[in-house]
N, C-alpha and C. Protein backbone atom coordinates (compact mmCIF):
# COMPACT_ATOMS: atom_id res chain seq x y z
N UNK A 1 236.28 -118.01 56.87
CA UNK A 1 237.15 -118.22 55.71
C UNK A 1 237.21 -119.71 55.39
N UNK A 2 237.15 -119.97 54.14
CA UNK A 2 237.29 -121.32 53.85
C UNK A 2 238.48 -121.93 54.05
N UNK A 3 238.53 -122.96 54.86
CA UNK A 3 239.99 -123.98 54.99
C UNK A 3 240.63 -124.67 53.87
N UNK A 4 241.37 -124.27 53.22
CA UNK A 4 242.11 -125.32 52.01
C UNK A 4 242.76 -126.41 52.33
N UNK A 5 242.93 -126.32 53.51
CA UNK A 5 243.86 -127.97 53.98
C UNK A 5 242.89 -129.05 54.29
N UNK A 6 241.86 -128.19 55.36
CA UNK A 6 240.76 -129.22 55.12
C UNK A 6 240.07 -129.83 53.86
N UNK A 7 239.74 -128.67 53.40
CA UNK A 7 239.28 -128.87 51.61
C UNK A 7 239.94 -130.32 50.97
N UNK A 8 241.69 -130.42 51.24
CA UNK A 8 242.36 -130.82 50.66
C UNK A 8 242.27 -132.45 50.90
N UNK A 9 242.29 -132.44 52.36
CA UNK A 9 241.97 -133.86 53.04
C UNK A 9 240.53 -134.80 52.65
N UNK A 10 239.54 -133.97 52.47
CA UNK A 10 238.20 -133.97 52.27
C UNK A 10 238.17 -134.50 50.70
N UNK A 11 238.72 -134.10 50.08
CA UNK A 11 238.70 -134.47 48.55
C UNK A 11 239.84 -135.64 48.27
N UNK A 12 240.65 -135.68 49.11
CA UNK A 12 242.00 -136.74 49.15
C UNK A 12 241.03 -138.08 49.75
N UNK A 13 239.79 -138.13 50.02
CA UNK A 13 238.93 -139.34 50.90
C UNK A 13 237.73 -139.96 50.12
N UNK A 14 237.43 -139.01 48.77
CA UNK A 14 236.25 -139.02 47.64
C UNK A 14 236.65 -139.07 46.65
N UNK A 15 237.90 -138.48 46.03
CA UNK A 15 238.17 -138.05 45.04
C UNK A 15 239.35 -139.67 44.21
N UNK A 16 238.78 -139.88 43.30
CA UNK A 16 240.75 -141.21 43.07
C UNK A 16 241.67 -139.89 43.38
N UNK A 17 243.07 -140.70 42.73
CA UNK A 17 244.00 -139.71 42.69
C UNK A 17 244.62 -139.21 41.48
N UNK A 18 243.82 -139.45 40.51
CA UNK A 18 243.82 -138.64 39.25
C UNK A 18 243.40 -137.82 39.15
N UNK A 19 241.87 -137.59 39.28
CA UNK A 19 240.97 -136.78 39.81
C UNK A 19 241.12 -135.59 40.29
N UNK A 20 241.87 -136.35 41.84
CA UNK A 20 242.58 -135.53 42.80
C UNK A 20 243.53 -134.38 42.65
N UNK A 21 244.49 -135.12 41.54
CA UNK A 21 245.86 -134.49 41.28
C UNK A 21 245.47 -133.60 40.22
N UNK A 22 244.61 -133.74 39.27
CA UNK A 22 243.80 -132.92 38.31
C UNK A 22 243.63 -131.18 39.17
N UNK A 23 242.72 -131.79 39.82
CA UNK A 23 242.38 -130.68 40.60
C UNK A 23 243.18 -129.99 41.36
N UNK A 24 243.98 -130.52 41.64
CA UNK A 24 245.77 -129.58 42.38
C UNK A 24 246.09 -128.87 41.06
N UNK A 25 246.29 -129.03 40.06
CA UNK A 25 247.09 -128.85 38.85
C UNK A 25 246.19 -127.52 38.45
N UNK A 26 244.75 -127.80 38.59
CA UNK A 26 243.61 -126.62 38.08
C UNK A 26 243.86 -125.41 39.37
N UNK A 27 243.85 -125.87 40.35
CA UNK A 27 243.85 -124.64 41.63
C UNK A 27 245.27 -124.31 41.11
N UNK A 28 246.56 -124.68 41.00
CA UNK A 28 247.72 -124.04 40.58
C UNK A 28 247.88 -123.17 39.75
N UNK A 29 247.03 -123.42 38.36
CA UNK A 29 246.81 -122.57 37.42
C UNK A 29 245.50 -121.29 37.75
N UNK A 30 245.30 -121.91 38.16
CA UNK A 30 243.89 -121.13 38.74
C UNK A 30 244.43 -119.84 39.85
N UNK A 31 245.29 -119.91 40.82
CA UNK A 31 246.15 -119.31 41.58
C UNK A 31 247.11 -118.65 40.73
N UNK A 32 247.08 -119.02 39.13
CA UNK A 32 248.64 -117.94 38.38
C UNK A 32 247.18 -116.92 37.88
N UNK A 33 246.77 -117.14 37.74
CA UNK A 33 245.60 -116.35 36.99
C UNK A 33 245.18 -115.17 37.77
N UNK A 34 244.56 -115.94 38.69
CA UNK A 34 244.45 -114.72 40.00
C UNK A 34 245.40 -113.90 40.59
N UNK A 35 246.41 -114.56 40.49
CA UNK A 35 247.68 -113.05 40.85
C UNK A 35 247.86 -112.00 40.11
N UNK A 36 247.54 -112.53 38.80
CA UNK A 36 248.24 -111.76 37.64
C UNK A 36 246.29 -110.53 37.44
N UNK A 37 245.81 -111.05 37.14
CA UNK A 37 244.51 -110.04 37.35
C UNK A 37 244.23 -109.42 38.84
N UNK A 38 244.64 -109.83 39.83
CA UNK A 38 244.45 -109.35 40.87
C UNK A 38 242.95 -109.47 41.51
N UNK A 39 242.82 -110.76 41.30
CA UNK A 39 241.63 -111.44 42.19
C UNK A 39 242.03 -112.01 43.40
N UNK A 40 240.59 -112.75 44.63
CA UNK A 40 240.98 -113.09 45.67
C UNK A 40 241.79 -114.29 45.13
N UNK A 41 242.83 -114.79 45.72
CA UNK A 41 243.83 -116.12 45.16
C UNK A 41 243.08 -117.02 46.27
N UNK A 42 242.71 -116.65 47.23
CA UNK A 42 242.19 -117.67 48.39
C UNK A 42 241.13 -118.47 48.06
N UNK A 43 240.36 -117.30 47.29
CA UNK A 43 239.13 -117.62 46.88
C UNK A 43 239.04 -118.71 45.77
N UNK A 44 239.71 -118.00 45.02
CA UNK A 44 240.22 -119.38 43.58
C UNK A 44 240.74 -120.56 43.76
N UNK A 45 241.43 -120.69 44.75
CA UNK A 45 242.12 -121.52 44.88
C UNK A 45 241.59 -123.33 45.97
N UNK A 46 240.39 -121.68 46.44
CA UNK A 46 238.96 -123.90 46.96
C UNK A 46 238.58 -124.05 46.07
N UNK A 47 238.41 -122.81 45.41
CA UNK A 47 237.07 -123.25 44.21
C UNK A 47 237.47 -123.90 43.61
N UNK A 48 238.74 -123.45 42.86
CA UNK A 48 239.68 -124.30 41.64
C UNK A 48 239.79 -126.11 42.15
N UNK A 49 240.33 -126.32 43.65
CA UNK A 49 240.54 -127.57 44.19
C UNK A 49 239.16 -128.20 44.27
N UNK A 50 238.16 -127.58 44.72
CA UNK A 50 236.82 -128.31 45.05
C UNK A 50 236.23 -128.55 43.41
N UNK A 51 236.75 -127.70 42.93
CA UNK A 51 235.29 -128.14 41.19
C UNK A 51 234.82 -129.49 40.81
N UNK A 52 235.79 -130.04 41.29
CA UNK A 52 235.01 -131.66 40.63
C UNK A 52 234.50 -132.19 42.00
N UNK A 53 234.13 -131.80 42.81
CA UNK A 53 233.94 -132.62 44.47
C UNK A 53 232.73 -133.71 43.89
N UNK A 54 232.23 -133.61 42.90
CA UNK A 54 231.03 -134.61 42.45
C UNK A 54 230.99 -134.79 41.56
N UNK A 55 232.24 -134.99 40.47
CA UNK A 55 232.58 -135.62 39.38
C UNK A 55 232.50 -137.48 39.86
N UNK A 56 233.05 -137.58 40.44
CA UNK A 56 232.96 -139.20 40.45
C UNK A 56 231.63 -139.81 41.09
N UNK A 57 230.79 -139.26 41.40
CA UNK A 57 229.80 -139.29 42.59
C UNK A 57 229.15 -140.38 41.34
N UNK A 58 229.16 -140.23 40.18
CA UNK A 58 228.60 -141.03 39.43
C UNK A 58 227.20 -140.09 38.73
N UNK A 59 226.89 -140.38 37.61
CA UNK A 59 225.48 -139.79 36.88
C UNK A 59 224.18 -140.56 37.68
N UNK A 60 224.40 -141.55 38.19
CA UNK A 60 222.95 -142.31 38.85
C UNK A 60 222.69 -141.69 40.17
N UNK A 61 224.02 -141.26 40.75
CA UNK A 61 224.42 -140.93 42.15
C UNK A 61 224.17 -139.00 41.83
N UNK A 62 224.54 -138.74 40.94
CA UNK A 62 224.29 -137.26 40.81
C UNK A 62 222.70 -137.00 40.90
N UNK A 63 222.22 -138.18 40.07
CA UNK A 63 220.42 -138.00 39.80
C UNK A 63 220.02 -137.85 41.01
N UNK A 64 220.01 -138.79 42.14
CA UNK A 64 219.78 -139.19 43.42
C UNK A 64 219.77 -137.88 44.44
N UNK A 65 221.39 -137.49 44.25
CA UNK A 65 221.22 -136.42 45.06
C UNK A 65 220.35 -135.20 44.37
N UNK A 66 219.85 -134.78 43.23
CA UNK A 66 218.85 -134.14 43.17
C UNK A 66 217.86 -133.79 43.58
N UNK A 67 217.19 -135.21 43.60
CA UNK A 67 216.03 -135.73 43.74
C UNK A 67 215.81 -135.64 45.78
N UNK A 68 216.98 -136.28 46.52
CA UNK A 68 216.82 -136.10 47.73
C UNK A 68 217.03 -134.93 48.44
N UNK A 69 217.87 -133.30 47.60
CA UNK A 69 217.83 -132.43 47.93
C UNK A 69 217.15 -131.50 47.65
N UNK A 70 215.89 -131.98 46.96
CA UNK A 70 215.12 -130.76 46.27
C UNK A 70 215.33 -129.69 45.14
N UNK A 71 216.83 -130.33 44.41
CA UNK A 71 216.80 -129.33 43.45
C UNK A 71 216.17 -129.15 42.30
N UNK A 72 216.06 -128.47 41.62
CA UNK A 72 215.47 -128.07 40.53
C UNK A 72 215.49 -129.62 39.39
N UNK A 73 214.11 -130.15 39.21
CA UNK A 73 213.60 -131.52 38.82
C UNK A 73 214.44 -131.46 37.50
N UNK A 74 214.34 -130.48 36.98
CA UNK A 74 214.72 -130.04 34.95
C UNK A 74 216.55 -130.45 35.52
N UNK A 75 217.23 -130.62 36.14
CA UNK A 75 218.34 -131.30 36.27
C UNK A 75 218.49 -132.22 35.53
N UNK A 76 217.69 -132.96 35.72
CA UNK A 76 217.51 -134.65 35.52
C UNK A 76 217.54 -134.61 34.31
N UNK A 77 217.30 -134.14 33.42
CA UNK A 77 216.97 -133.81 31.83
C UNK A 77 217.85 -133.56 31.05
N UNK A 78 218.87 -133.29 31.53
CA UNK A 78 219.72 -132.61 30.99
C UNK A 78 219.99 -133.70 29.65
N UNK A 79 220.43 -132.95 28.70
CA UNK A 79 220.83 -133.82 27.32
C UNK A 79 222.55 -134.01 27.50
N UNK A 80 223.19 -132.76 28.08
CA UNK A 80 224.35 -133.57 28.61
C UNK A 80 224.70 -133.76 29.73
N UNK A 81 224.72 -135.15 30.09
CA UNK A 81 224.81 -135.59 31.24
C UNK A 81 226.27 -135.00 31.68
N UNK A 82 227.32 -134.99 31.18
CA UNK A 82 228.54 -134.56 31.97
C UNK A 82 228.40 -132.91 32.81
N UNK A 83 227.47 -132.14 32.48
CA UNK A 83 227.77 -130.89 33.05
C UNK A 83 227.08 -130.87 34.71
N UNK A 84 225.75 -132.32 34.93
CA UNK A 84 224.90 -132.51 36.51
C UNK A 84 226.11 -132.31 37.29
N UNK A 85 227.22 -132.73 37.07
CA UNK A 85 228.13 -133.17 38.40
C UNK A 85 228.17 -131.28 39.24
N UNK A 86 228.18 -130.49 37.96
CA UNK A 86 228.72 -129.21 37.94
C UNK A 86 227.51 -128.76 39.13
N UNK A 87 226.10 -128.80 38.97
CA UNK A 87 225.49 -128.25 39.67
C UNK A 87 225.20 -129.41 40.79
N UNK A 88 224.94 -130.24 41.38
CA UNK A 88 225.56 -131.13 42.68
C UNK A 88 226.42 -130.64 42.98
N UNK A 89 227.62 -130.36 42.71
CA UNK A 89 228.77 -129.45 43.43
C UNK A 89 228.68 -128.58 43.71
N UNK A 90 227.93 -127.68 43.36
CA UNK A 90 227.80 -126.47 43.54
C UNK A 90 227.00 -126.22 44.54
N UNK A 91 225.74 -127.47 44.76
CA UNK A 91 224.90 -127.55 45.89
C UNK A 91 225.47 -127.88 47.13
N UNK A 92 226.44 -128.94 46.77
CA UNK A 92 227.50 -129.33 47.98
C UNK A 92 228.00 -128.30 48.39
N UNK A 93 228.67 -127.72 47.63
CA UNK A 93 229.92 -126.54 48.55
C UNK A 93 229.28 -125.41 49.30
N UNK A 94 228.13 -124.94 48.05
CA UNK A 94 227.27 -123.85 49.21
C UNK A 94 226.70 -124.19 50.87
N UNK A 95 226.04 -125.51 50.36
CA UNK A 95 225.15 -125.77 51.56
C UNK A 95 225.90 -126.72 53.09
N UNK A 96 227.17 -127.16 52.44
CA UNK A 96 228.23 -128.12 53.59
C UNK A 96 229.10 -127.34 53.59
N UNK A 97 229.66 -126.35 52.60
CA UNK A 97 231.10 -125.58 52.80
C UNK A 97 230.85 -123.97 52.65
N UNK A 98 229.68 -123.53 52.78
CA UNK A 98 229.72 -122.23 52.77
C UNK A 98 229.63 -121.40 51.58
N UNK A 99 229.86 -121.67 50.72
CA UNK A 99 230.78 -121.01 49.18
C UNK A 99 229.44 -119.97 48.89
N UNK A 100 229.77 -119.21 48.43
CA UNK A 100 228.36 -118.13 47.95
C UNK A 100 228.08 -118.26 46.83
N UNK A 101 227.20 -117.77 46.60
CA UNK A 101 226.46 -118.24 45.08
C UNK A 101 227.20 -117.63 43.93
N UNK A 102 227.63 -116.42 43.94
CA UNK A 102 229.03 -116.96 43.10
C UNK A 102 229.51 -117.54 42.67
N UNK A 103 230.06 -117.97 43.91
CA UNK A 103 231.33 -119.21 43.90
C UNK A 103 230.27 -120.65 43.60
N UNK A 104 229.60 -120.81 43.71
CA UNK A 104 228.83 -121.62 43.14
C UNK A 104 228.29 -121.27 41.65
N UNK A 105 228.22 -120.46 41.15
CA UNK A 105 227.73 -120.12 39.61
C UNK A 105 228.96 -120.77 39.24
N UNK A 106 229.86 -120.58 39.73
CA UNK A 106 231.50 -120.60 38.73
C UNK A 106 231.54 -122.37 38.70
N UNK A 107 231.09 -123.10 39.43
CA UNK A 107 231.46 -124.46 39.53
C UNK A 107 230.08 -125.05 39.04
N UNK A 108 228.93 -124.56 38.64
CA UNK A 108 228.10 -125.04 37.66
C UNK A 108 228.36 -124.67 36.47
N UNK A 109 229.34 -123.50 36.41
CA UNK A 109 229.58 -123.30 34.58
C UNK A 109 230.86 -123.60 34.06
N UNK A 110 231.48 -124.44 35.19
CA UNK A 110 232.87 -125.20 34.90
C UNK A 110 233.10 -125.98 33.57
N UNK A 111 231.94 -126.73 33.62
CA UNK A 111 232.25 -127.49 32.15
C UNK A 111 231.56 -127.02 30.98
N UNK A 112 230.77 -126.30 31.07
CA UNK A 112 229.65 -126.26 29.68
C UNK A 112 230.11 -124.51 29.18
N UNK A 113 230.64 -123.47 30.28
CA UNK A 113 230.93 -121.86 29.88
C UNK A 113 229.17 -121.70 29.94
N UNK A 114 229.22 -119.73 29.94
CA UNK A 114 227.95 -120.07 30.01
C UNK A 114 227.68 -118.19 29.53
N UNK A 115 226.99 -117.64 29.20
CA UNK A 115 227.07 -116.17 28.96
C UNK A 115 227.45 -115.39 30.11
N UNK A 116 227.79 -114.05 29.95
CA UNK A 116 228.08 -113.17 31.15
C UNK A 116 228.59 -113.88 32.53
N UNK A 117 229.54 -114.61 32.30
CA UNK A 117 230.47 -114.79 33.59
C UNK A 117 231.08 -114.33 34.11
N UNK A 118 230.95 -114.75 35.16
CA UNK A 118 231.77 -113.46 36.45
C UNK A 118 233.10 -113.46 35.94
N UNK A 119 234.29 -113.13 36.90
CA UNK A 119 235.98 -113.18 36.37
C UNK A 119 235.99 -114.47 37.07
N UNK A 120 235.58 -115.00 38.57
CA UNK A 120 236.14 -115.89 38.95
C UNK A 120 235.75 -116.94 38.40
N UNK A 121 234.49 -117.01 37.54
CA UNK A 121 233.94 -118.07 36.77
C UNK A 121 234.92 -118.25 35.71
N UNK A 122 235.32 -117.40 34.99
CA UNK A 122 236.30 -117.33 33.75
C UNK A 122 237.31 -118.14 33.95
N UNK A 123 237.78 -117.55 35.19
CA UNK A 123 239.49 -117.79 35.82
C UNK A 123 239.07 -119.63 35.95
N UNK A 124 238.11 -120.17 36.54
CA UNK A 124 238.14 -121.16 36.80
C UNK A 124 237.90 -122.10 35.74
N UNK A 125 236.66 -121.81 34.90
CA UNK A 125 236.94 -122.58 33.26
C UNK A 125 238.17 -122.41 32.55
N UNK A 126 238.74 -121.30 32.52
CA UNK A 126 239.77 -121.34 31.85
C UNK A 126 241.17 -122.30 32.34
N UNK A 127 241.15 -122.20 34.14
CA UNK A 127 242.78 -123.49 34.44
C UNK A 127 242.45 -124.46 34.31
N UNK A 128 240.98 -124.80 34.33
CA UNK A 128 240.49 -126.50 34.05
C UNK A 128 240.72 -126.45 32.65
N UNK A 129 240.56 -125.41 31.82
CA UNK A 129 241.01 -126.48 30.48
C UNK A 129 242.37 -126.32 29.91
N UNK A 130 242.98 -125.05 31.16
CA UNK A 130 244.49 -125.28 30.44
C UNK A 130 245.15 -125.76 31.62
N UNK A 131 245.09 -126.48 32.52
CA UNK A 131 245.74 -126.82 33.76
C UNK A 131 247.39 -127.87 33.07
N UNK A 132 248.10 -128.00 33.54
CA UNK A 132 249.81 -128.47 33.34
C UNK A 132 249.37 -129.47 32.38
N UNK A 133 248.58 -130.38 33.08
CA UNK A 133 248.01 -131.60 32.53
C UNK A 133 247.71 -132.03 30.92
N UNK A 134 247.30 -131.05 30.18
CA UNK A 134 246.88 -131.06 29.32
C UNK A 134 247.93 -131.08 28.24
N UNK A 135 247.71 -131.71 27.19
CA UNK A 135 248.25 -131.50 26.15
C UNK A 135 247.90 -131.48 24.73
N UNK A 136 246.82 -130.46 24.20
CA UNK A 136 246.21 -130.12 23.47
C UNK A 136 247.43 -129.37 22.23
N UNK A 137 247.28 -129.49 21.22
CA UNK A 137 248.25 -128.54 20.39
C UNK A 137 248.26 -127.40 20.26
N UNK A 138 247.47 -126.65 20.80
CA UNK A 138 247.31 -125.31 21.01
C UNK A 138 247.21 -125.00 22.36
N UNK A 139 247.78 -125.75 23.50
CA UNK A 139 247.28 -125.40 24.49
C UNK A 139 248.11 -124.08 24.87
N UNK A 140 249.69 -124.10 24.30
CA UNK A 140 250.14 -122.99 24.90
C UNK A 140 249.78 -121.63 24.51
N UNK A 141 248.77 -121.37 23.31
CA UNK A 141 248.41 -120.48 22.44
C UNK A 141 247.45 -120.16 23.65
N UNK A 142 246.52 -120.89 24.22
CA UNK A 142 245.77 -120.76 25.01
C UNK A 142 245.59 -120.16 26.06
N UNK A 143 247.18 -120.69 27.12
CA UNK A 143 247.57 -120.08 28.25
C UNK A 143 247.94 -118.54 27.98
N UNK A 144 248.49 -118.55 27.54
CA UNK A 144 249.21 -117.56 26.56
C UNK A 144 248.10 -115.99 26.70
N UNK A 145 246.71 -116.58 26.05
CA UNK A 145 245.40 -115.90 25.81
C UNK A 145 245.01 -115.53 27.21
N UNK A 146 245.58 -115.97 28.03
CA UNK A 146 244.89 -115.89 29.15
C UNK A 146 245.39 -114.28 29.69
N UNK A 147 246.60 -114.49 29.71
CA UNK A 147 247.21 -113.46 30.03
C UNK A 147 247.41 -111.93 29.56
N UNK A 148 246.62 -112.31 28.21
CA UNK A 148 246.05 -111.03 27.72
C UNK A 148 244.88 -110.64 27.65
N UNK A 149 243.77 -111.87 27.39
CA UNK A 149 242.42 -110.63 27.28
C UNK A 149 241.81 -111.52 28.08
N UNK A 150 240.86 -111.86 29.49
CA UNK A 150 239.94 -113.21 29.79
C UNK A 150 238.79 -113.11 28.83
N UNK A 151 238.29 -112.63 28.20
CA UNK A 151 237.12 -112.67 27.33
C UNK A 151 237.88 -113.23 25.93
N UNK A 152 238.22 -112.50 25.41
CA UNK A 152 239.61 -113.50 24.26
C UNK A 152 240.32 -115.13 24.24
N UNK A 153 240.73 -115.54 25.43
CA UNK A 153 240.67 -116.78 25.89
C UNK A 153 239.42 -117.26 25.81
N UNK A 154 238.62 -116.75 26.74
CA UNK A 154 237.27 -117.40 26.40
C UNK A 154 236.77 -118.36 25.34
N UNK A 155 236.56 -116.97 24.26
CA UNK A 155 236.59 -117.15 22.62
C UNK A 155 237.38 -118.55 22.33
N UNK A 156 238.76 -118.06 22.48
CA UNK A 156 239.24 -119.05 21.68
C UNK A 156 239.33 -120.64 22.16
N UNK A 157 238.96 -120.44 23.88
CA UNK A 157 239.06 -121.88 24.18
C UNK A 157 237.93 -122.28 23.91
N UNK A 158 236.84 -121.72 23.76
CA UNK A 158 235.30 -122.34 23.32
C UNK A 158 235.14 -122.80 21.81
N UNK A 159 235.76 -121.83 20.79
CA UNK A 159 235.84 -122.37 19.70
C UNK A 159 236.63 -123.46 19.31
N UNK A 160 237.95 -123.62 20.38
CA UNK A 160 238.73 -125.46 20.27
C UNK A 160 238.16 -125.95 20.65
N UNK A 161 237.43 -125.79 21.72
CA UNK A 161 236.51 -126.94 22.58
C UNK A 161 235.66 -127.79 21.62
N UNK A 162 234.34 -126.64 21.13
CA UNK A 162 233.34 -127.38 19.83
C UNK A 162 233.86 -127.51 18.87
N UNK A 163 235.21 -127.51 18.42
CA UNK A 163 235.93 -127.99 16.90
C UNK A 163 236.64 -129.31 17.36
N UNK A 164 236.51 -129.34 18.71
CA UNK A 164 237.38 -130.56 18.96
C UNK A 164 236.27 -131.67 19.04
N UNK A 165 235.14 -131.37 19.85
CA UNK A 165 233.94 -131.99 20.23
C UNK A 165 233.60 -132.56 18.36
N UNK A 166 232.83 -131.65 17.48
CA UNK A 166 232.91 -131.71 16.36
C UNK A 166 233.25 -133.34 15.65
N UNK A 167 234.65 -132.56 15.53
CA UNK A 167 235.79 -133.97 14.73
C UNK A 167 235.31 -135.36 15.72
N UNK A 168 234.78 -135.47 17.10
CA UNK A 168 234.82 -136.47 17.84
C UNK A 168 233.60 -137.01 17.26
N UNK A 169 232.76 -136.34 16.67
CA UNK A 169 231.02 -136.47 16.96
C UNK A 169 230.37 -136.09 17.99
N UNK A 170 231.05 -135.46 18.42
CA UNK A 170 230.02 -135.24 19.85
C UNK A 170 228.99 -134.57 19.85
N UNK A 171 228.03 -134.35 20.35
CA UNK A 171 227.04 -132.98 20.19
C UNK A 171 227.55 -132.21 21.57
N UNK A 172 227.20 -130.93 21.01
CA UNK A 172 227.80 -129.94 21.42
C UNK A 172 226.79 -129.20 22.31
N UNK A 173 226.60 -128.86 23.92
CA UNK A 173 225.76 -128.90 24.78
C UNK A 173 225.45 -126.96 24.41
N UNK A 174 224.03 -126.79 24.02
CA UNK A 174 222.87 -125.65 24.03
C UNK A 174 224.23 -124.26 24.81
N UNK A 175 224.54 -124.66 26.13
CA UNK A 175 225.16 -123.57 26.52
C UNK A 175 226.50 -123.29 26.32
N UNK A 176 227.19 -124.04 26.05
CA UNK A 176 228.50 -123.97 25.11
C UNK A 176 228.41 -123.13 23.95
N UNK A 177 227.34 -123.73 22.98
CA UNK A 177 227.19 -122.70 21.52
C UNK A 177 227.05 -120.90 22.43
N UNK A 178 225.90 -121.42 22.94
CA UNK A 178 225.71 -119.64 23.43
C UNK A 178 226.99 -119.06 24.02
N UNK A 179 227.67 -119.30 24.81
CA UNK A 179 228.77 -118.61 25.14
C UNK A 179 229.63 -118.60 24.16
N UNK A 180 229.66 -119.11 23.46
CA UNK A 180 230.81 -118.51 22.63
C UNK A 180 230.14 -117.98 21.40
N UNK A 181 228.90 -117.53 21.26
CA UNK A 181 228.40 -116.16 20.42
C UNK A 181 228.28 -115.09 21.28
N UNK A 182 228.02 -115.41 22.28
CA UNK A 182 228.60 -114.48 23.52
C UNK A 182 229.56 -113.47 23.13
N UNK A 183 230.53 -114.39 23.77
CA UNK A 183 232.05 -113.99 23.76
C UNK A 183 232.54 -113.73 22.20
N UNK A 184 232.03 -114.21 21.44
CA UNK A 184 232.50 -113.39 19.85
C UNK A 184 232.12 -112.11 19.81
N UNK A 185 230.70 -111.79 20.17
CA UNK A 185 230.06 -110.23 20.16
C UNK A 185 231.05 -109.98 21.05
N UNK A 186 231.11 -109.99 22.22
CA UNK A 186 231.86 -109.25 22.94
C UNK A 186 233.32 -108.52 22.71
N UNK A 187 233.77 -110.00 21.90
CA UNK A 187 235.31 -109.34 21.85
C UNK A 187 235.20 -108.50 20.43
N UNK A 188 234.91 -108.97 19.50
CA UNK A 188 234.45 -108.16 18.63
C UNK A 188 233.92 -106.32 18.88
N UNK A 189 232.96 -106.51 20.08
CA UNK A 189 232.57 -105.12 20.41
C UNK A 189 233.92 -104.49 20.92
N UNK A 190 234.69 -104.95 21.78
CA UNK A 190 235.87 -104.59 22.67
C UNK A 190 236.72 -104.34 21.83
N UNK A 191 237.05 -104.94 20.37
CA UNK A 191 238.27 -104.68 19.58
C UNK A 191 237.61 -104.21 18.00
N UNK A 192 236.67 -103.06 18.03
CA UNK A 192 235.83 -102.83 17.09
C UNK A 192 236.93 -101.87 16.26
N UNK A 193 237.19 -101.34 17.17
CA UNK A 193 238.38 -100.12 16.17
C UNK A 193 239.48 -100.72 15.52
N UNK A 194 239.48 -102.04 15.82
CA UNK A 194 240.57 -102.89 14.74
C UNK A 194 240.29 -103.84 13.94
N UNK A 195 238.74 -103.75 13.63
CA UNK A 195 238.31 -104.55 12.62
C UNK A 195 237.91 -105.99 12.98
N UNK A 196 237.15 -106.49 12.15
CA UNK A 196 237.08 -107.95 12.49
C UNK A 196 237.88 -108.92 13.28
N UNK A 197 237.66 -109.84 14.24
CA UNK A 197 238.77 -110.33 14.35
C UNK A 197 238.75 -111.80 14.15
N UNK A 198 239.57 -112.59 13.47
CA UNK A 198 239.28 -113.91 12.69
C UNK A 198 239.87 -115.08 13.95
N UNK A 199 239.34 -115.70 14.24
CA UNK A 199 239.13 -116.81 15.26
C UNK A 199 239.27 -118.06 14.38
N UNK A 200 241.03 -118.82 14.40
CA UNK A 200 240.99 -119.94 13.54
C UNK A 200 241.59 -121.15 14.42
């Protein structure tokens, strides 16, 4: 079984304490989620704390460990650099902390969403972007979503996400767009007997 106290110490030694406290705030929310659907909470709750274990590691330092662990070269390429940290972590936790590939899918599709995600993948994109912390103007519309449909949240946190990205200029990363045509068919298929449903 995975240790969370250790977990906790381990990331309290790498992590600042923004970072840090981020990630308490995401496993908290991440732990309301899982009670209420009736997932493992144990389980959510490293994953939720560990997700960023290689956010700060740095983009030069993320390249590096690629390159010295043999992973997959097309890493390096990536057009958005913020999502590498996602899969380095994911290499970390499996191969030093055990985590199953699962639990590793869910912490490479932490930042970018990604088609057909598991629940614990969901559960975990979804407290990272609504964790206490946040204060988005819709965030409580958000939480809110959670608690009724996880594919519906989905939707709607992917469509604030690239409307927010958007207004910034940002470009908007290949697997982001796809999940949330994803998740439109989907909920759309799921709520067909009530007609369209308008996403604003």
């Amino acid at each position: 079984m995975y240790n969370l106290d250790e977990m906790h110490l381990y990331l309290k030694n790498i992590l600042s304490e923004e970072r840090y406290n981020h990630s308490v705030r995401v496993m908290q929310k991440a732990e309301e989620y899982a009670r209420f659907y009736k997932i493992s909470v144990d389980i959510l709750k490293i994953l939720a704390l560990s997700h960023d274990i290689a956010k700060e590691m740095g983009y030069l330092d993320n390249q590096k460990y690629v390159i010295e662990n043999d992973l997959d070269l097309s890493l390096l390429f990536f057009e958005n650099k913020y999502k590498l940290h996602g899969y380095v972590g994911a290499d970390i936790l499996e191969k030093r902390f055990g985590f199953t590939k699962e639990m590793g899918d869910a912490i490479r599709e932490h930042t970018t969403a990604n088609k057909e995600m598991s629940v614990i993948s969901k559960i975990l994109f979804l407290a990272d972007k609504t964790e206490d912390g946040r204060k988005f103007s819709n965030i409580e519309e958000e939480r809110a979503l959670v608690f009724q449909d996880l594919d519906l949240a989905m939707l709607v946190v992917l469509k604030n996400t690239i409307d927010h990205a958007m207004k910034r200029g940002k470009k908007i990363d290949g697997m982001t767009i796809d999940a949330f045509y994803y998740f439109y068919d989907l909920v759309l298929f799921k709520d067909k007997s009530k007609g369209m449903i308008k996403v604003s």
